[in-house]
C-alpha atoms as a PDB file:
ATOM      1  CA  UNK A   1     100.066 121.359 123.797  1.00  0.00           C
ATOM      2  CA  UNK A   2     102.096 123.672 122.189  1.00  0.00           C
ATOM      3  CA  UNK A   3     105.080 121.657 121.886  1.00  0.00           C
ATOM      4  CA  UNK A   4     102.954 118.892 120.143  1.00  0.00           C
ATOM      5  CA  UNK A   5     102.217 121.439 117.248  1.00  0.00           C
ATOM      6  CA  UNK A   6     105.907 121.390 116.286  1.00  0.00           C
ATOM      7  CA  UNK A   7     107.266 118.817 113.845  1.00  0.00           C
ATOM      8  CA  UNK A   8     110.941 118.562 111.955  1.00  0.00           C
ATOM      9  CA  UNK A   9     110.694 120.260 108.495  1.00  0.00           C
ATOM     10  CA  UNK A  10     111.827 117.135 106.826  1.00  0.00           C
ATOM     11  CA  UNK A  11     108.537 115.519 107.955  1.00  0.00           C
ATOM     12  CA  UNK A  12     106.293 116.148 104.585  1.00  0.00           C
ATOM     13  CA  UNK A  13     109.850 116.913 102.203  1.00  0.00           C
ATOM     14  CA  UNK A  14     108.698 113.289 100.221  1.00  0.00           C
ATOM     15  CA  UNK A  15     105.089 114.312  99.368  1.00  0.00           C
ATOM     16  CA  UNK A  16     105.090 117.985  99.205  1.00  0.00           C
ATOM     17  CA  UNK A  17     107.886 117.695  96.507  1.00  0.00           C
ATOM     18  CA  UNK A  18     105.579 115.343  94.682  1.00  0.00           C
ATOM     19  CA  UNK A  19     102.922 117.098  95.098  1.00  0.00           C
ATOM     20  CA  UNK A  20     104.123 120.724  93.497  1.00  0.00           C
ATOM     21  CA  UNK A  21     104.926 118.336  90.744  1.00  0.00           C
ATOM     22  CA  UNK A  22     101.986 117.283  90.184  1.00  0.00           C
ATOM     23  CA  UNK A  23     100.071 120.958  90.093  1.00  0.00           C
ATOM     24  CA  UNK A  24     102.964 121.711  87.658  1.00  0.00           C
ATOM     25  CA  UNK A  25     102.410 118.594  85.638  1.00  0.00           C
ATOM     26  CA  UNK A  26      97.914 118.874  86.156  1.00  0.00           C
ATOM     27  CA  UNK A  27      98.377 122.906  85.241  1.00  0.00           C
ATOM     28  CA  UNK A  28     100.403 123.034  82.340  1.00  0.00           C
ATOM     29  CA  UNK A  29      99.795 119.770  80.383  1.00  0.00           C
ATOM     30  CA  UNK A  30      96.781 121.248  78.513  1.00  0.00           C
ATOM     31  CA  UNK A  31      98.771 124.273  77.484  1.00  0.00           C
ATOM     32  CA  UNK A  32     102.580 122.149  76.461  1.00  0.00           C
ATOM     33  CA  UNK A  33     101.173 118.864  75.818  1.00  0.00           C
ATOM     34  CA  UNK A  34     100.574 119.659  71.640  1.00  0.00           C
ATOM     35  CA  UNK A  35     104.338 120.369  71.824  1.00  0.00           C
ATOM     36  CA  UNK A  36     104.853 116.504  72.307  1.00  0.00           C
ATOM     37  CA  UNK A  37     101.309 116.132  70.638  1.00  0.00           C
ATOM     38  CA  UNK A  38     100.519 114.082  73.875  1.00  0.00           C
ATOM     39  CA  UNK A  39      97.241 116.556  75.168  1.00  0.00           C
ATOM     40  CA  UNK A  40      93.950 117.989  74.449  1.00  0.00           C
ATOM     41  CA  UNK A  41      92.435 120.072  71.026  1.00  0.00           C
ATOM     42  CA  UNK A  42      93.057 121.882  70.185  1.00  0.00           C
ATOM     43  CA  UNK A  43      96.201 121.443  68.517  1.00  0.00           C
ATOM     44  CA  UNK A  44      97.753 123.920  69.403  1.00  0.00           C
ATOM     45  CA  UNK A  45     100.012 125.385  72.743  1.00  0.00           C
ATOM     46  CA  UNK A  46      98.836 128.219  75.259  1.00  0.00           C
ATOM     47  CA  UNK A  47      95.006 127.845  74.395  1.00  0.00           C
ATOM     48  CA  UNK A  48      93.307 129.442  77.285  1.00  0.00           C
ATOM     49  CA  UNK A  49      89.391 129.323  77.650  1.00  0.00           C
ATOM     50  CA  UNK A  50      87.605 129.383  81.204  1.00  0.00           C
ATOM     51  CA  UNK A  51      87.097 125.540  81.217  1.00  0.00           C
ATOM     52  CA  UNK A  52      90.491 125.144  81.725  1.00  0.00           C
ATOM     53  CA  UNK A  53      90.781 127.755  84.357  1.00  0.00           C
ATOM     54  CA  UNK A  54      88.155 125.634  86.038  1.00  0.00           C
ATOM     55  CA  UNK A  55      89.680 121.801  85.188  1.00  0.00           C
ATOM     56  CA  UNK A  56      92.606 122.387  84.932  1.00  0.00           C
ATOM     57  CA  UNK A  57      94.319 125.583  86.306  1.00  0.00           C
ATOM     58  CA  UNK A  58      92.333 125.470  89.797  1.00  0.00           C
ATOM     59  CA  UNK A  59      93.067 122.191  90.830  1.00  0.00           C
ATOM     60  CA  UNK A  60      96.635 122.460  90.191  1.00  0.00           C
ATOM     61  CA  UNK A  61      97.073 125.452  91.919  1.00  0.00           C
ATOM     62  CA  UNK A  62      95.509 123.972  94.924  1.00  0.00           C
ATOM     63  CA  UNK A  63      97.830 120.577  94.621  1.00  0.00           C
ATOM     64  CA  UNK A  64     100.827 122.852  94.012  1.00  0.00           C
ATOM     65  CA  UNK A  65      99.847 125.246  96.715  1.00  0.00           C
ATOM     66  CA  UNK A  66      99.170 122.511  99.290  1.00  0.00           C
ATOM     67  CA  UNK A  67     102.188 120.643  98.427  1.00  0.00           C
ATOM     68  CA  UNK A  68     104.570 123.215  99.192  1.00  0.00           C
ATOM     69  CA  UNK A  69     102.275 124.269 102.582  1.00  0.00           C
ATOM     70  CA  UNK A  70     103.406 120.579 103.041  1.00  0.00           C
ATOM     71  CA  UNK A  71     106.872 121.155 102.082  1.00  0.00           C
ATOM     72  CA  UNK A  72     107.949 124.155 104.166  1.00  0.00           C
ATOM     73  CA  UNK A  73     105.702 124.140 107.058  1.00  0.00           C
ATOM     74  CA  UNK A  74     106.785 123.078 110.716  1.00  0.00           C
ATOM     75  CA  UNK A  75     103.241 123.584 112.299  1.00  0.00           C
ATOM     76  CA  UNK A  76     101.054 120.356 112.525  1.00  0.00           C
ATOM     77  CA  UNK A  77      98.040 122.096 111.927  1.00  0.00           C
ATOM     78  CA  UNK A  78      99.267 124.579 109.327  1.00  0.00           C
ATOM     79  CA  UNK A  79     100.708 121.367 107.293  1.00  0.00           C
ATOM     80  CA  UNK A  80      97.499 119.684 107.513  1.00  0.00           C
ATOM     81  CA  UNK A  81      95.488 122.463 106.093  1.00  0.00           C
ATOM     82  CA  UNK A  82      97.969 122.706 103.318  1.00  0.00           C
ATOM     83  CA  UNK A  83      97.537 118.600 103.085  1.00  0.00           C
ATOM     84  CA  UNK A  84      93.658 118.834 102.793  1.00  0.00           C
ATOM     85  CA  UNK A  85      93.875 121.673  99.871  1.00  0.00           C
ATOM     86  CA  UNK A  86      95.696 118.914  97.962  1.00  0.00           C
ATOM     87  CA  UNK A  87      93.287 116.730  98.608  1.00  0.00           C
ATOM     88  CA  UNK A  88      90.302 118.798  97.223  1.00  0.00           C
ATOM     89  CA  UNK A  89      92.503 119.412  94.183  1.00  0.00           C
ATOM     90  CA  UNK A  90      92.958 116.190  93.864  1.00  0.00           C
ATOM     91  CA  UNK A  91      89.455 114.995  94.049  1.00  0.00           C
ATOM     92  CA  UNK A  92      88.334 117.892  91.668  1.00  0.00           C
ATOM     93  CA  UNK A  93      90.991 116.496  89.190  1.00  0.00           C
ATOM     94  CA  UNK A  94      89.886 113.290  89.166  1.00  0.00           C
ATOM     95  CA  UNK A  95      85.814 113.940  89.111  1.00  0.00           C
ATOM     96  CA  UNK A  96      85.623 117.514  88.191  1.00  0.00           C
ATOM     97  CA  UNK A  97      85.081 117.130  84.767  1.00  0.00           C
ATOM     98  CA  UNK A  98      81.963 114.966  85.722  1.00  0.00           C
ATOM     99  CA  UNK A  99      80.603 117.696  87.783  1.00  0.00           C
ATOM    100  CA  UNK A 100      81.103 120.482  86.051  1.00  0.00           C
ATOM    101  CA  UNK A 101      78.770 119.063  83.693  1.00  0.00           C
ATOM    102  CA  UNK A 102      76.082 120.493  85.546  1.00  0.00           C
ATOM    103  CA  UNK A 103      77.072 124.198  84.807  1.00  0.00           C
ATOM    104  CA  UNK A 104      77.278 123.483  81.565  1.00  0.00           C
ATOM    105  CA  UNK A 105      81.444 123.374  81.195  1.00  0.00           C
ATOM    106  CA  UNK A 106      82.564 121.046  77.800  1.00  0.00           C
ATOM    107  CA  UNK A 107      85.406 120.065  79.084  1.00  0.00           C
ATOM    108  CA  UNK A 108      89.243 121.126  78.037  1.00  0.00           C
ATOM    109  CA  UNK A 109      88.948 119.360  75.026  1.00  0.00           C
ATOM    110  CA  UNK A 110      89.021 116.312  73.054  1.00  0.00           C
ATOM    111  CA  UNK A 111      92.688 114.163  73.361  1.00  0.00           C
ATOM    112  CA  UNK A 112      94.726 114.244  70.570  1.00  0.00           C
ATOM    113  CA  UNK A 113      95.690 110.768  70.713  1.00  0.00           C
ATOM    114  CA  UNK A 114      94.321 108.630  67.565  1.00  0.00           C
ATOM    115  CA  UNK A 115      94.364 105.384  69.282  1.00  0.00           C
ATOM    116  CA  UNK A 116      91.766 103.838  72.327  1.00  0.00           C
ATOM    117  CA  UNK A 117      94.996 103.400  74.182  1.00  0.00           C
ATOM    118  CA  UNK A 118      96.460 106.685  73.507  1.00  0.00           C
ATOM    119  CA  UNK A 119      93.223 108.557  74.747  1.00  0.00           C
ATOM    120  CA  UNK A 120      92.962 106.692  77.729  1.00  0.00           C
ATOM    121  CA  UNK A 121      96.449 107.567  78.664  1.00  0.00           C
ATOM    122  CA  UNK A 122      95.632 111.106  78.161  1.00  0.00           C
ATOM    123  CA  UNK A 123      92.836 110.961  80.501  1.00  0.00           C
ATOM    124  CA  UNK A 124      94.297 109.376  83.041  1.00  0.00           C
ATOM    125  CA  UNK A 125      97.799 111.456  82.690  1.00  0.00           C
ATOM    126  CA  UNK A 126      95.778 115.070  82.585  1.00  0.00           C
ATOM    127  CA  UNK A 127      92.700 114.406  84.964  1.00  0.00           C
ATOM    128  CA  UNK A 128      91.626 110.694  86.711  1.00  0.00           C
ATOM    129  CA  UNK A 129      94.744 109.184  87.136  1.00  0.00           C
ATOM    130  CA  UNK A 130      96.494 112.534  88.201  1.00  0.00           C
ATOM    131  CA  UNK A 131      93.879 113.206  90.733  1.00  0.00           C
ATOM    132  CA  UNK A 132      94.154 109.614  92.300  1.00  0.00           C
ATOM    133  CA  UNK A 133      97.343 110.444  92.880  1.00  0.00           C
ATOM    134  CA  UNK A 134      97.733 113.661  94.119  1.00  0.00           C
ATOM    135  CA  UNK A 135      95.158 112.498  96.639  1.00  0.00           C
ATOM    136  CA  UNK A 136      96.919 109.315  97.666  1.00  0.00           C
ATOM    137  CA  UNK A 137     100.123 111.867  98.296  1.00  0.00           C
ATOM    138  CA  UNK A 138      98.227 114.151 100.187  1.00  0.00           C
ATOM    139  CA  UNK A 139      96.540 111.385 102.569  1.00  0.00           C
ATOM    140  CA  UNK A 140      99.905 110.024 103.373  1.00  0.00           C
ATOM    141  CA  UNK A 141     100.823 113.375 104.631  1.00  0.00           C
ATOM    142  CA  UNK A 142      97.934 113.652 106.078  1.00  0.00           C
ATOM    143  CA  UNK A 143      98.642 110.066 108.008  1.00  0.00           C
ATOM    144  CA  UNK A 144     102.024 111.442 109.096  1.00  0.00           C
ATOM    145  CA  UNK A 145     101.594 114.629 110.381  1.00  0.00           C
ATOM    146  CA  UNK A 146      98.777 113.384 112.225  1.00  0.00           C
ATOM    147  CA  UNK A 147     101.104 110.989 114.829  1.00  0.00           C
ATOM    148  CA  UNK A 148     102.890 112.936 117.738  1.00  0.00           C
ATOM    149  CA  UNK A 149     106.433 111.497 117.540  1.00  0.00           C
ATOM    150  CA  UNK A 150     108.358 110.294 120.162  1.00  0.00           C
ATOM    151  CA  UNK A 151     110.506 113.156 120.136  1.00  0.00           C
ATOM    152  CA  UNK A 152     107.275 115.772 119.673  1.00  0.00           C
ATOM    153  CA  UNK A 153     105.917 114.187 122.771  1.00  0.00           C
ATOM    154  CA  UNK A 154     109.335 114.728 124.841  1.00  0.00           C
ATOM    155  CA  UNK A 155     110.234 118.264 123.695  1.00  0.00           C
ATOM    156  CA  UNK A 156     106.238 119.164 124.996  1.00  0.00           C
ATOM    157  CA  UNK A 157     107.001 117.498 128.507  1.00  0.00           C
ATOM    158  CA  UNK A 158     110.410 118.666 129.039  1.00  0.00           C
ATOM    159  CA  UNK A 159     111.570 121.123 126.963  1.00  0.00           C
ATOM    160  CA  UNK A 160     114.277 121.458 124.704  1.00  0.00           C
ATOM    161  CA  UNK A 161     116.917 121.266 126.839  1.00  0.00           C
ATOM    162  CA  UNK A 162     115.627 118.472 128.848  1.00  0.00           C
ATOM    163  CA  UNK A 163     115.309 116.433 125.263  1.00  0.00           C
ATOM    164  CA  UNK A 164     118.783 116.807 124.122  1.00  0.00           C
ATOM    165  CA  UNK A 165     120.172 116.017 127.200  1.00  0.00           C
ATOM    166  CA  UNK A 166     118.195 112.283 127.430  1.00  0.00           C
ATOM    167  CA  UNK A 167     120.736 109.494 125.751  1.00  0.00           C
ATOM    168  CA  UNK A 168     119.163 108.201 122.955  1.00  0.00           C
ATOM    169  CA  UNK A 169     116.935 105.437 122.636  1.00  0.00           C
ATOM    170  CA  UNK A 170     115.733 106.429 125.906  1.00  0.00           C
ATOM    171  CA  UNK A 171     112.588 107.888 126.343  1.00  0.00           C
ATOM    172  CA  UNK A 172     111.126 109.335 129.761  1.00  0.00           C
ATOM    173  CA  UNK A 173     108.679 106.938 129.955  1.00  0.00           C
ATOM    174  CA  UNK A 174     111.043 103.954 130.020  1.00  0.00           C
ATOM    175  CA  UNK A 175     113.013 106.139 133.163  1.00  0.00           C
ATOM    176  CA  UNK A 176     109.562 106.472 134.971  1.00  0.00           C
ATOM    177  CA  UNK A 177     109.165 102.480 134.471  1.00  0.00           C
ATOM    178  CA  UNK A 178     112.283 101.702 135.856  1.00  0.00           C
ATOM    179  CA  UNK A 179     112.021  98.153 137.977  1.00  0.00           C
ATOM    180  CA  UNK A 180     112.276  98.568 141.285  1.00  0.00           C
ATOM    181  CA  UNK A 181     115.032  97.133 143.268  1.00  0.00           C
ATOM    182  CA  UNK A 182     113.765  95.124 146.292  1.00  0.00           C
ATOM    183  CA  UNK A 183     115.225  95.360 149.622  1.00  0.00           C
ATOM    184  CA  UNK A 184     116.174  92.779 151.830  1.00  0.00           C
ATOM    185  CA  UNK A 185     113.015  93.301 153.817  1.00  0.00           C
ATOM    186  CA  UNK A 186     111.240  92.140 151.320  1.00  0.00           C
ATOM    187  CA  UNK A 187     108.355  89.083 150.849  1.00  0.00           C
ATOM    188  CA  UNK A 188     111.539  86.659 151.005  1.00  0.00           C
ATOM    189  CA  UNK A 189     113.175  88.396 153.557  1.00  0.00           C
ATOM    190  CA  UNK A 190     111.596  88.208 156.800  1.00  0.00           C
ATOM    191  CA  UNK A 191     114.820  86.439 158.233  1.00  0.00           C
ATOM    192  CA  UNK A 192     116.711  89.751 157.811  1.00  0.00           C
ATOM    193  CA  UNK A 193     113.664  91.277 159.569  1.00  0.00           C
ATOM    194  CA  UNK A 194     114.190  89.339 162.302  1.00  0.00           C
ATOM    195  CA  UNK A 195     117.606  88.345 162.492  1.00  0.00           C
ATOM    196  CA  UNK A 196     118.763  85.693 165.026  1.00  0.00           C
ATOM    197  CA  UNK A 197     119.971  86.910 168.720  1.00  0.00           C
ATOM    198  CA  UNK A 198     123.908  87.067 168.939  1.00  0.00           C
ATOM    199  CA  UNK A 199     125.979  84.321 169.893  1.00  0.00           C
ATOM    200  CA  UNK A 200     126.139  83.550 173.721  1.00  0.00           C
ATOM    201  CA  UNK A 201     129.567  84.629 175.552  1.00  0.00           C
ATOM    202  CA  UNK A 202     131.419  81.885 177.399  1.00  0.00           C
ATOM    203  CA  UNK A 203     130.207  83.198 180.690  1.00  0.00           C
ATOM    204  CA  UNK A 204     126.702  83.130 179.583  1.00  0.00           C
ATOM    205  CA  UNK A 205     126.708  79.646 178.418  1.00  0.00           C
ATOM    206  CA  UNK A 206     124.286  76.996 179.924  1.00  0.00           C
ATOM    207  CA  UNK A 207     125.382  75.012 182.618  1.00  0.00           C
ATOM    208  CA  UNK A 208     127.082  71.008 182.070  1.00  0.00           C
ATOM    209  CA  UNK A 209     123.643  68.967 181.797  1.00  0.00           C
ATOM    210  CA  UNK A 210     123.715  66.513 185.216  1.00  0.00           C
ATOM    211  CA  UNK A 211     123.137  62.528 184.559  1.00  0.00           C
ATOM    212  CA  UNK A 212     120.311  61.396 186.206  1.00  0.00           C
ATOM    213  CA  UNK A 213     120.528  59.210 188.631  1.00  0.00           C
ATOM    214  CA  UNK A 214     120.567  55.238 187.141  1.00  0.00           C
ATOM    215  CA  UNK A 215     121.783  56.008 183.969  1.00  0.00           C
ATOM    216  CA  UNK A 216     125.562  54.863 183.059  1.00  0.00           C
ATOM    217  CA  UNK A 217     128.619  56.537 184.769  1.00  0.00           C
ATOM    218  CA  UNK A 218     126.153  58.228 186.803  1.00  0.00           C
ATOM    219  CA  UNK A 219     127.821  60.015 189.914  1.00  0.00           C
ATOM    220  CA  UNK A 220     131.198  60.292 187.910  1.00  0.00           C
ATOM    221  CA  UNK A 221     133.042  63.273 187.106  1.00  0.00           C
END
């Protein structure tokens, strides 16, 4: 079972880079974005209040975070942990500023964008969209470290050494189911089972059949 809990590095590389991207992105838009005037009021960078520490700043340190669990790890299960994290980050990005409604949080702010379309890609950019995202990313890791590989499945049944040494393309499985070769003694074989006496000697051979009596050249030698 142990061997099973071992996958290659390069396994979650994709979405664990994408991930810590995304934290970086989710974190620090609020506090840059009035640089590029693409954000939230107010107008101005590196506002801090605690509804950002709790929409903002929290979930992206939990994408970041399990992003680069993700990234690094070689355990199944400790990669998976690190993929859920992102997930709840995720999901508090996309509906956390919905829920925390109920505790009486405002929000990070209004977006600075004058236009309906402008707004709605700061939304989406800073909260919803990011979320849906960071989620998707951290399901597909979720999907990949949860299949034992072929080579996972090997190194836990044979070792190591036993793995390198198998030519590739060949698994154990395919040796074990190997076709059998059938002997000669077989269904259609019985003849070699039995096989037909040895040829008389010329001693041993049956004696000159006699005419009978009546028939022609009877008598003659």
């Amino acid at each position: 079972m142990a061997g099973t809990m071992h996958v290659p590095r390069t396994r979650g590389v994709l979405s664990g880079v994408l991930l810590v991207l995304l934290g970086l992105w989710g974190g620090l838009l609020p506090f840059v974005g009035p640089y590029a005037d693409f954000g939230f009021a107010p107008d101005d960078p590196w506002v801090y209040d605690t509804d950002r520490l709790q929409l903002s700043i929290a979930p992206a340190i939990a994408v970041g975070l399990g992003g680069l669990i993700v990234l690094i790890s070689a355990n199944r299960a400790f990669a998976m942990f690190g993929a859920w994290i992102a997930v709840l980050g995720g999901a508090w990005f996309a509906v956390g500023g919905l829920v925390a409604t109920l505790w009486d949080v405002e929000g990070v702010g209004a977006p600075l964008g004058t236009s309906e379309g402008r707004q709605l890609a700061e939304q989406l950019a800073g909260f919803t969209g990011l979320g849906v995202v960071a989620v998707f990313l951290a399901a597909l890791a979720l999907g990949r470290f949860a299949v034992v590989g072929v080579k996972e499945a090997r190194l836990n049944e044979f070792g190591e050494e036993k793995a390198e040494e198998a030519p590739p393309g060949q698994t154990d499985d395919t040796k074990k189911t190997q076709p059998i070769v059938r002997s000669s003694y077989g269904r259609y074989g019985r003849d070699s089972m039995n096989p037909p006496p040895p040829p008389l000697r010329e001693s041993e051979t049956a004696p000159e059949d006699q005419r009978v009596a009546g028939e022609r050249g009877a008598g003659k030698r």
